[in-house]
N, C-alpha and C. Protein backbone atom coordinates (compact mmCIF):
# COMPACT_ATOMS: atom_id res chain seq x y z
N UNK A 1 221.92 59.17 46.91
CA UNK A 1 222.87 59.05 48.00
C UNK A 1 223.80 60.24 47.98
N UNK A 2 224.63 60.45 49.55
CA UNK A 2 225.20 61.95 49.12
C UNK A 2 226.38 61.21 49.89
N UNK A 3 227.26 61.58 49.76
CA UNK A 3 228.47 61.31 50.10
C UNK A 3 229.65 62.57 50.49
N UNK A 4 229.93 62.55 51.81
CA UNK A 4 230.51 63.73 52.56
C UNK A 4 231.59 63.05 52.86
N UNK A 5 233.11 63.81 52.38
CA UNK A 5 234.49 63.30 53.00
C UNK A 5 234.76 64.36 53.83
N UNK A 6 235.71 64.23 54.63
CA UNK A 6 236.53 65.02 55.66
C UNK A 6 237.57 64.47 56.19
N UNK A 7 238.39 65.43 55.98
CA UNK A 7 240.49 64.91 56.87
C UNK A 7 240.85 66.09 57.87
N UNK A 8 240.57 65.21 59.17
CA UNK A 8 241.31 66.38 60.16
C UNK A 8 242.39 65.66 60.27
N UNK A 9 243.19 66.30 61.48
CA UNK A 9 244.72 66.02 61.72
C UNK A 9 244.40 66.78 62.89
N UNK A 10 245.36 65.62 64.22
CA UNK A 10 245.50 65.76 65.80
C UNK A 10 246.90 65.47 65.95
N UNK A 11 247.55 65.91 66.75
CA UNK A 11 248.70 66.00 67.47
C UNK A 11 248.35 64.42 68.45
N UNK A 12 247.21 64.27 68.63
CA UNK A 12 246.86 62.92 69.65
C UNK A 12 247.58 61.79 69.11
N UNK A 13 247.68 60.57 70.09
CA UNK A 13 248.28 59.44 69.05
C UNK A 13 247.33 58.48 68.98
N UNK A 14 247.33 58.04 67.33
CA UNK A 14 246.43 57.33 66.78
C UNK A 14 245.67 56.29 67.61
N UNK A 15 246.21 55.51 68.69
CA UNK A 15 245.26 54.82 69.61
C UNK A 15 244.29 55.19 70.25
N UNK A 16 244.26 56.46 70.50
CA UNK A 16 244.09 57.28 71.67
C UNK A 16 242.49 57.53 70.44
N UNK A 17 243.11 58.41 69.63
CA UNK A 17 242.11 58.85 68.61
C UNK A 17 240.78 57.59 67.82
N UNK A 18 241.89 56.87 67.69
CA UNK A 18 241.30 55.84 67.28
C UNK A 18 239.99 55.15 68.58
N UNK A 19 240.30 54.60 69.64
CA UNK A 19 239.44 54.83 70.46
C UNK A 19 238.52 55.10 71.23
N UNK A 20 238.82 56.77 70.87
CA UNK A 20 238.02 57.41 71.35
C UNK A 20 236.39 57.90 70.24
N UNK A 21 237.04 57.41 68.91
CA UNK A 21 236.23 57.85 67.86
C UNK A 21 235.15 56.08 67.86
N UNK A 22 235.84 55.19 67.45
CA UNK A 22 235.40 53.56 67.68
C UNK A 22 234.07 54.04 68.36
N UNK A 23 234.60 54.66 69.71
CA UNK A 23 232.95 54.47 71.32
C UNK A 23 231.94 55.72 70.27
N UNK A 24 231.41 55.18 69.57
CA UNK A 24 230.07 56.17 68.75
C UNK A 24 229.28 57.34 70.22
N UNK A 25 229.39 56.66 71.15
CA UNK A 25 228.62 57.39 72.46
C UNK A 25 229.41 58.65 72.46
N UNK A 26 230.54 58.57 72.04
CA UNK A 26 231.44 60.07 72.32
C UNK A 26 230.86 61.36 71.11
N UNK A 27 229.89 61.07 70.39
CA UNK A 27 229.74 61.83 69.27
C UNK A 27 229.18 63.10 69.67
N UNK A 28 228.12 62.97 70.75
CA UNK A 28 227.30 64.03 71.57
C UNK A 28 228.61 65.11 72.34
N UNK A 29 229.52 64.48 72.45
CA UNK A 29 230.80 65.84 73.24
C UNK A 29 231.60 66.69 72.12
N UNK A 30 231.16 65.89 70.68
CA UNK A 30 232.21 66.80 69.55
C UNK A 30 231.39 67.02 68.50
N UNK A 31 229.86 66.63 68.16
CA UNK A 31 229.17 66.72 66.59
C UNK A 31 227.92 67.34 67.78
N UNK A 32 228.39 69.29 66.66
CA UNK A 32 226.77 69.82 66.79
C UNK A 32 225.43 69.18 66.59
N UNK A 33 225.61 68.41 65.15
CA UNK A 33 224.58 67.72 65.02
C UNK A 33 223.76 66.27 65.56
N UNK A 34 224.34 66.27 66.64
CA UNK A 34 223.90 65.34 67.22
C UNK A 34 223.80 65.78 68.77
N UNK A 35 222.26 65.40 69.46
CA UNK A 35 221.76 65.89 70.71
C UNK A 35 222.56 65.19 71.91
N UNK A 36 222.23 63.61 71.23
CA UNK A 36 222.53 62.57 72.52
C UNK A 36 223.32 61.07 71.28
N UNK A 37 224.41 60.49 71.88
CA UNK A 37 224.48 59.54 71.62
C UNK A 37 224.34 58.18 72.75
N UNK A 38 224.34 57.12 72.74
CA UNK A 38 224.72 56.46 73.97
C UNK A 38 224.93 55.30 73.65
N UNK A 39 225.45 53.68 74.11
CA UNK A 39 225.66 52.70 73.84
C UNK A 39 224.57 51.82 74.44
N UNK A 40 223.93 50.97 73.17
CA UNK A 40 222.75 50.09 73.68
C UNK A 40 222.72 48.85 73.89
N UNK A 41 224.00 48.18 74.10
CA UNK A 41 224.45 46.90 74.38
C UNK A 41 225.74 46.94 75.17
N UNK A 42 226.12 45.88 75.88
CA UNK A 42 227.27 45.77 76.60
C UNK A 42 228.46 44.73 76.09
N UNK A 43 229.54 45.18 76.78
CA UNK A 43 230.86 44.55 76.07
C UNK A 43 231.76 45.49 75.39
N UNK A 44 232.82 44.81 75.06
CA UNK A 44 233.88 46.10 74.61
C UNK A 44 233.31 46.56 73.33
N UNK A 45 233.39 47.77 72.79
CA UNK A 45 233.50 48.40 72.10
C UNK A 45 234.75 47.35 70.61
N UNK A 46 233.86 46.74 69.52
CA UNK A 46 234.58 46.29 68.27
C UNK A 46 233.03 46.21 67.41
N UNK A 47 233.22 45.15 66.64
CA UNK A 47 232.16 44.59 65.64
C UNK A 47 230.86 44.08 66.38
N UNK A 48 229.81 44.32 66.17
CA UNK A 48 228.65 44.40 66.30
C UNK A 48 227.90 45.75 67.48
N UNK A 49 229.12 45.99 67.99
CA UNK A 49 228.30 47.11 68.93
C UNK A 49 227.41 48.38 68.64
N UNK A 50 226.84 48.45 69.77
CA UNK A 50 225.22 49.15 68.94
C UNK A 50 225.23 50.07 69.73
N UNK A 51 224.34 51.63 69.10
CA UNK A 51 224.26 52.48 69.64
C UNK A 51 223.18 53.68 69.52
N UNK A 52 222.56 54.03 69.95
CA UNK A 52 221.49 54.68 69.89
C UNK A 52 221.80 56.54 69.66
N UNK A 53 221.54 56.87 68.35
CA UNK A 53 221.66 58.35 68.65
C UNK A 53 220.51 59.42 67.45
N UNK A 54 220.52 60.41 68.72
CA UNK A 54 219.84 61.17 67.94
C UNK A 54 220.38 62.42 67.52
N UNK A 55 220.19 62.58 65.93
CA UNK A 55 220.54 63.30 65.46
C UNK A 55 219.90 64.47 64.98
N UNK A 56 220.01 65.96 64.75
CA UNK A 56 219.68 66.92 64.41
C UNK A 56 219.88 67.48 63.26
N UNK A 57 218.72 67.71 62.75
CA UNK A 57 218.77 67.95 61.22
C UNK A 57 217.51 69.33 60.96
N UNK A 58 217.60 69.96 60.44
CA UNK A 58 216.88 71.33 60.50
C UNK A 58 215.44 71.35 60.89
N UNK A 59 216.09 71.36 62.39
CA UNK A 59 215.02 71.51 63.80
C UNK A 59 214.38 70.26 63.85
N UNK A 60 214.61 69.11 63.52
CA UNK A 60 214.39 67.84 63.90
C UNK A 60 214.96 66.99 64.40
N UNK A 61 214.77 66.41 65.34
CA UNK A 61 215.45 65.65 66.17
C UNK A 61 215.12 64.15 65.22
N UNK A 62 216.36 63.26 64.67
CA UNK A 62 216.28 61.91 63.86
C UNK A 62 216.68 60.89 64.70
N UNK A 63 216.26 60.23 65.31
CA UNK A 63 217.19 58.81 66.20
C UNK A 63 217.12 57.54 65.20
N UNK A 64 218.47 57.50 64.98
CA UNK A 64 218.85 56.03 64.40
C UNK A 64 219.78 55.17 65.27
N UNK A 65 220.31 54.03 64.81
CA UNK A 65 221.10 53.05 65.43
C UNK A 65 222.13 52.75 64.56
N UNK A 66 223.00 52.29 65.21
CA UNK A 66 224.11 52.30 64.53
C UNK A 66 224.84 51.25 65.00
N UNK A 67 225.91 50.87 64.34
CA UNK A 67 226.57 49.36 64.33
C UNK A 67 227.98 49.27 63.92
N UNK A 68 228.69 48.76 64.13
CA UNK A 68 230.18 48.76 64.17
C UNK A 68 229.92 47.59 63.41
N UNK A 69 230.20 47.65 62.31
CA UNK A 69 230.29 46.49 60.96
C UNK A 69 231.87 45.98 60.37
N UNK A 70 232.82 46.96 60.85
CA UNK A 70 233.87 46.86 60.76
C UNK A 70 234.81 47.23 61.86
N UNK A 71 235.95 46.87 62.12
CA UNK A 71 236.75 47.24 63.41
C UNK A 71 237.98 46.80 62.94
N UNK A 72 239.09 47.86 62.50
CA UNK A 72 240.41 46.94 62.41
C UNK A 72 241.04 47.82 63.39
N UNK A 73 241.35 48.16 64.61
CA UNK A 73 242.17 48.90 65.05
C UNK A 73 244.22 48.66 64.75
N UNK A 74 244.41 50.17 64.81
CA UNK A 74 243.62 51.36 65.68
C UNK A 74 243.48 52.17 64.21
N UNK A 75 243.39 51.38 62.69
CA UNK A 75 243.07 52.48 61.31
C UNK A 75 242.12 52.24 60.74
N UNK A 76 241.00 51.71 61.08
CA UNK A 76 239.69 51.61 60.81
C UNK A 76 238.50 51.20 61.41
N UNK A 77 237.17 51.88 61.60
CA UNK A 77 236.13 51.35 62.25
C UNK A 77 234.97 51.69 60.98
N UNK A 78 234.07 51.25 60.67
CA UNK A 78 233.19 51.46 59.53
C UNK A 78 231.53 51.15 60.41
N UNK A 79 230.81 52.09 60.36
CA UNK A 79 229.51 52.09 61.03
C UNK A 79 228.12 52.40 60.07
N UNK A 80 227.36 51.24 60.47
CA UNK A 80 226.08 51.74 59.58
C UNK A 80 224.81 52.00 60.45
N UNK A 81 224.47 52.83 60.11
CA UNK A 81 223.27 53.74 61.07
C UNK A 81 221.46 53.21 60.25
N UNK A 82 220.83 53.14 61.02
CA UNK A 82 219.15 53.07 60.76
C UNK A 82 218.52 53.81 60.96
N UNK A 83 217.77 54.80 60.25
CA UNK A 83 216.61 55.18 61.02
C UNK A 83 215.53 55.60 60.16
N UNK A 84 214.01 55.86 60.48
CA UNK A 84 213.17 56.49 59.49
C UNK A 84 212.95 56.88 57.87
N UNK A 85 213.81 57.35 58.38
CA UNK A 85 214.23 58.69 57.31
C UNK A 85 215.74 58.60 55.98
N UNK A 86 216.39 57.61 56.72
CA UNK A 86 217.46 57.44 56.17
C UNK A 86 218.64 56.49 56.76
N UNK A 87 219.48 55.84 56.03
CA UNK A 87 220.53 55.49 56.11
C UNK A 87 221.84 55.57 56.19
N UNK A 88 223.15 55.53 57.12
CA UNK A 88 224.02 56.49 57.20
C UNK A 88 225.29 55.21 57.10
N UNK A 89 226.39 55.11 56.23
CA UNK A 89 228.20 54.58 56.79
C UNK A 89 228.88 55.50 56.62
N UNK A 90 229.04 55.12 57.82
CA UNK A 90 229.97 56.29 58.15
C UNK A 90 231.71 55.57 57.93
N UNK A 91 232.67 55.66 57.17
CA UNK A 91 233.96 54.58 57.16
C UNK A 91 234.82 55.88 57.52
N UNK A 92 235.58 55.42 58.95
CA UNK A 92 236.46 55.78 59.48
C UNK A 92 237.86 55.44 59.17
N UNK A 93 239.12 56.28 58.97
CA UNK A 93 240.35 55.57 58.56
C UNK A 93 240.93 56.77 59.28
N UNK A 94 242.32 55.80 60.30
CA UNK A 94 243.01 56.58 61.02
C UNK A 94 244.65 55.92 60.29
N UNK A 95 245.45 57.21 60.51
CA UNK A 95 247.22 57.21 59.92
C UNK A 95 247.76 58.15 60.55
N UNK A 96 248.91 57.35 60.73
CA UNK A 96 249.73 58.46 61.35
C UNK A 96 250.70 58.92 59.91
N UNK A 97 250.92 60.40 60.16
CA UNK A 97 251.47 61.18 59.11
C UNK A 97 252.23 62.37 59.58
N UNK A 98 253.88 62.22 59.61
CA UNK A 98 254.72 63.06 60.24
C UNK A 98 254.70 63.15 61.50
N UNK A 99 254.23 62.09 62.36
CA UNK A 99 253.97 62.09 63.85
C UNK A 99 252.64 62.44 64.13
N UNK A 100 251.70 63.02 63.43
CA UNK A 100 250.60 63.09 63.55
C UNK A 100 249.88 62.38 63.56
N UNK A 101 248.01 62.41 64.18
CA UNK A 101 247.21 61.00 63.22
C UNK A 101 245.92 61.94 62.25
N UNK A 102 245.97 61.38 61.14
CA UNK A 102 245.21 61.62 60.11
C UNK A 102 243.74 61.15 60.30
N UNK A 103 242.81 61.85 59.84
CA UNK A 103 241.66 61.16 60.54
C UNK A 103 240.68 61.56 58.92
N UNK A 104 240.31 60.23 58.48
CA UNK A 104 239.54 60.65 57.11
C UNK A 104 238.27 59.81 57.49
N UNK A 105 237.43 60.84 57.87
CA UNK A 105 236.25 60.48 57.57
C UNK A 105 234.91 60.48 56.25
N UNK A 106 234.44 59.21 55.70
CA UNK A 106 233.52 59.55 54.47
C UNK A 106 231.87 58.92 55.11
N UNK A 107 231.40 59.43 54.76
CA UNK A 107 229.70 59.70 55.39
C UNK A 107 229.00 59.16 54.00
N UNK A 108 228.66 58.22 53.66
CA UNK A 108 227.29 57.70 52.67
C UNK A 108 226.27 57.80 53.54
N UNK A 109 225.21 59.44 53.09
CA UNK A 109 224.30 58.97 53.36
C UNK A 109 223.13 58.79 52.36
N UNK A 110 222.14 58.00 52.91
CA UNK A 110 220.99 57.76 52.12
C UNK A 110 219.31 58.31 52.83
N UNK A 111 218.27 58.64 51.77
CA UNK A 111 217.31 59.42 52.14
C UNK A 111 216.07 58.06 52.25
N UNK A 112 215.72 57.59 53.00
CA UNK A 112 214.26 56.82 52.18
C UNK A 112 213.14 57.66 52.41
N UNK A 113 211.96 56.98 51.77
CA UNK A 113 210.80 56.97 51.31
C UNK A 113 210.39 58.81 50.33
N UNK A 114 209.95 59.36 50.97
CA UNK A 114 209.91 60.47 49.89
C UNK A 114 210.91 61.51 50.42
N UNK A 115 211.39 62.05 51.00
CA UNK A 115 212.66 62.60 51.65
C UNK A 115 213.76 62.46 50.89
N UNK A 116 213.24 61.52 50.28
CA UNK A 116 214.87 60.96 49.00
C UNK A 116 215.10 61.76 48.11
N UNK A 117 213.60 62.16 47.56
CA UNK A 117 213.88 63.45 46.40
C UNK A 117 214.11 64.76 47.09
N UNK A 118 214.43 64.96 48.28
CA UNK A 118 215.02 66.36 48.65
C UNK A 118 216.70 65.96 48.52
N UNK A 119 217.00 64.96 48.61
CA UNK A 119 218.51 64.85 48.09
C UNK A 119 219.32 65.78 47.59
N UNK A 120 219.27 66.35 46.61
CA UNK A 120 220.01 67.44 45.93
C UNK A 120 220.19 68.96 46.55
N UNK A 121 218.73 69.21 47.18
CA UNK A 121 218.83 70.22 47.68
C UNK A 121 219.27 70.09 48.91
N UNK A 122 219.08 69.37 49.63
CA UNK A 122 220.07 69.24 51.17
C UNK A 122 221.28 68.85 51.35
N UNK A 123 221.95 68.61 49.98
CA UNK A 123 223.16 67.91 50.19
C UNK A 123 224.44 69.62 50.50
N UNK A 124 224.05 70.71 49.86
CA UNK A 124 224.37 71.79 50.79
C UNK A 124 224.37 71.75 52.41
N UNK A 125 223.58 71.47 53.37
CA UNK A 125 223.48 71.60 54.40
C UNK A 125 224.07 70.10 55.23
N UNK A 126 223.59 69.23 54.19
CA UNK A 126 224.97 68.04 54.64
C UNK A 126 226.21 67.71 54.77
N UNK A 127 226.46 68.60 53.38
CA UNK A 127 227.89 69.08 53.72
C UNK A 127 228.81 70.18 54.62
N UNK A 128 227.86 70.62 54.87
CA UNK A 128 227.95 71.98 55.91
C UNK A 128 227.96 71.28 57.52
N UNK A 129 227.21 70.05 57.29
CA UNK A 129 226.94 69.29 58.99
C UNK A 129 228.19 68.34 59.26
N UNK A 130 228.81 68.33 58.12
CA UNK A 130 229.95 67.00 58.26
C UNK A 130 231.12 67.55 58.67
N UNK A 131 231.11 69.15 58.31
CA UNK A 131 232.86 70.08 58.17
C UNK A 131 232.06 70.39 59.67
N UNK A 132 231.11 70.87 60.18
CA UNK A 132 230.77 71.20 61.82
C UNK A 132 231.08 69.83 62.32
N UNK A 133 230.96 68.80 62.02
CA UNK A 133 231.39 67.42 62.94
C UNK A 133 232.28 67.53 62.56
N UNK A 134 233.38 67.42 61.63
CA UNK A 134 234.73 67.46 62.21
C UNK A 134 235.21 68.30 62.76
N UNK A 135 234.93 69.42 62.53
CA UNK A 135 235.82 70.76 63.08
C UNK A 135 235.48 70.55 64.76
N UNK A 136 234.69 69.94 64.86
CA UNK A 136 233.84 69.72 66.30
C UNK A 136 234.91 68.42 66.93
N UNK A 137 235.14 67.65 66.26
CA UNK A 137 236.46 66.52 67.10
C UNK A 137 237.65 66.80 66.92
N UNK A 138 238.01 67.76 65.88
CA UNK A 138 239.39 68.29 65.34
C UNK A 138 239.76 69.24 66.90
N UNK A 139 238.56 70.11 67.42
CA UNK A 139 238.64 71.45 68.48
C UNK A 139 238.40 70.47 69.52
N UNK A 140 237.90 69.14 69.81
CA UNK A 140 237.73 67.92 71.13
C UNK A 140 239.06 67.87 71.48
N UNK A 141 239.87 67.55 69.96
CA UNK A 141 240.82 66.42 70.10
C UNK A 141 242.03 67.61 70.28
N UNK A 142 242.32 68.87 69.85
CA UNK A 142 243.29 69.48 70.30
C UNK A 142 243.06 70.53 71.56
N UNK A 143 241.85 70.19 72.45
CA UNK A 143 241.37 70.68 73.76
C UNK A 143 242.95 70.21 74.42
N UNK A 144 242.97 70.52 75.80
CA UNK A 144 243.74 70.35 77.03
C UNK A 144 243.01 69.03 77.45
N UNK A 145 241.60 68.63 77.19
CA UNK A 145 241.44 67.91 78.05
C UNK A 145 241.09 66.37 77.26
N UNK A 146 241.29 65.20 78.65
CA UNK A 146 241.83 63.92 77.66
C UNK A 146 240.44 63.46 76.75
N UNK A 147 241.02 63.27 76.10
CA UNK A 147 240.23 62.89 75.27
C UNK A 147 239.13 61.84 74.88
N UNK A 148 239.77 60.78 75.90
CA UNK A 148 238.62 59.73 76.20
C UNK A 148 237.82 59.78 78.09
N UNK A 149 236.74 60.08 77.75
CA UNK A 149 236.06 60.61 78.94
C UNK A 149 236.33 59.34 80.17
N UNK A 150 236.47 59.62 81.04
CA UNK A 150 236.34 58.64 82.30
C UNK A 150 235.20 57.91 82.78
């Protein structure tokens, strides 16, 4: 298993952020590594909502699903992803800090079937995909423009 942390910080306020991160469909407007996300069930956005995305991984397109297993708004959402190849939780924690909101994201991911023993050597380029997804909602979230799409 490889395990990727990351802490950005937005001037946004934590609802807003919080929110906008919760809707998994928003991942495709701020993470290079991901082509398309979208939502595959209806209803508000909390615990059990599902979502279909495909992800990019050196020149492969991966589609897993993903699930809102946790929801405490607006300082935590915790998501676990399916697919092929591997397993992904993603645990979200939002704070506000000096008027700011803190945004710590940690990524467990997991490899199955034989893909597992490339573990070590890709965990370079995993960690390299997690600082491009944040730096990718860190540059969303201090854009001009709002932040939760219409």
């Amino acid at each position: 298993m490889t395990t990727i942390r990351e802490v950005r910080e937005t001037d946004r306020p934590i609802d807003e952020v919080f929110a906008y991160v919760a809707d998994f469909s928003s991942t495709a407007e701020w993470d290079p590594g991901v082509a398309r996300a979208r939502r595959i069930d209806d209803g508000p956005v909390g615990p059990g909502a599902r979502y279909a995305v495909d992800a990019m991984f050196l020149g492969r397109t991966i589609p897993m699903v993903y699930r809102i297993v946790d929801f405490e708004p607006p300082h935590r959402v915790v998501l676990e992803g399916l697919g092929n190849t591997s397993t992904a939780r993603d645990d979200v924690r939002f704070e506000t800090v000096g008027g700011r909101t803190r945004i710590t994201w940690t990524l467990d991911l997991q490899l199955l079937g034989p893909s597992r023993l490339a573990t070590p050597l890709l965990r370079f380029f995993l960690s390299r995909l997690g600082r491009k997804a944040l730096d990718g909602l860190e540059h969303r979230l201090q854009s001009h423009q709002p932040a939760i799409s219409s």
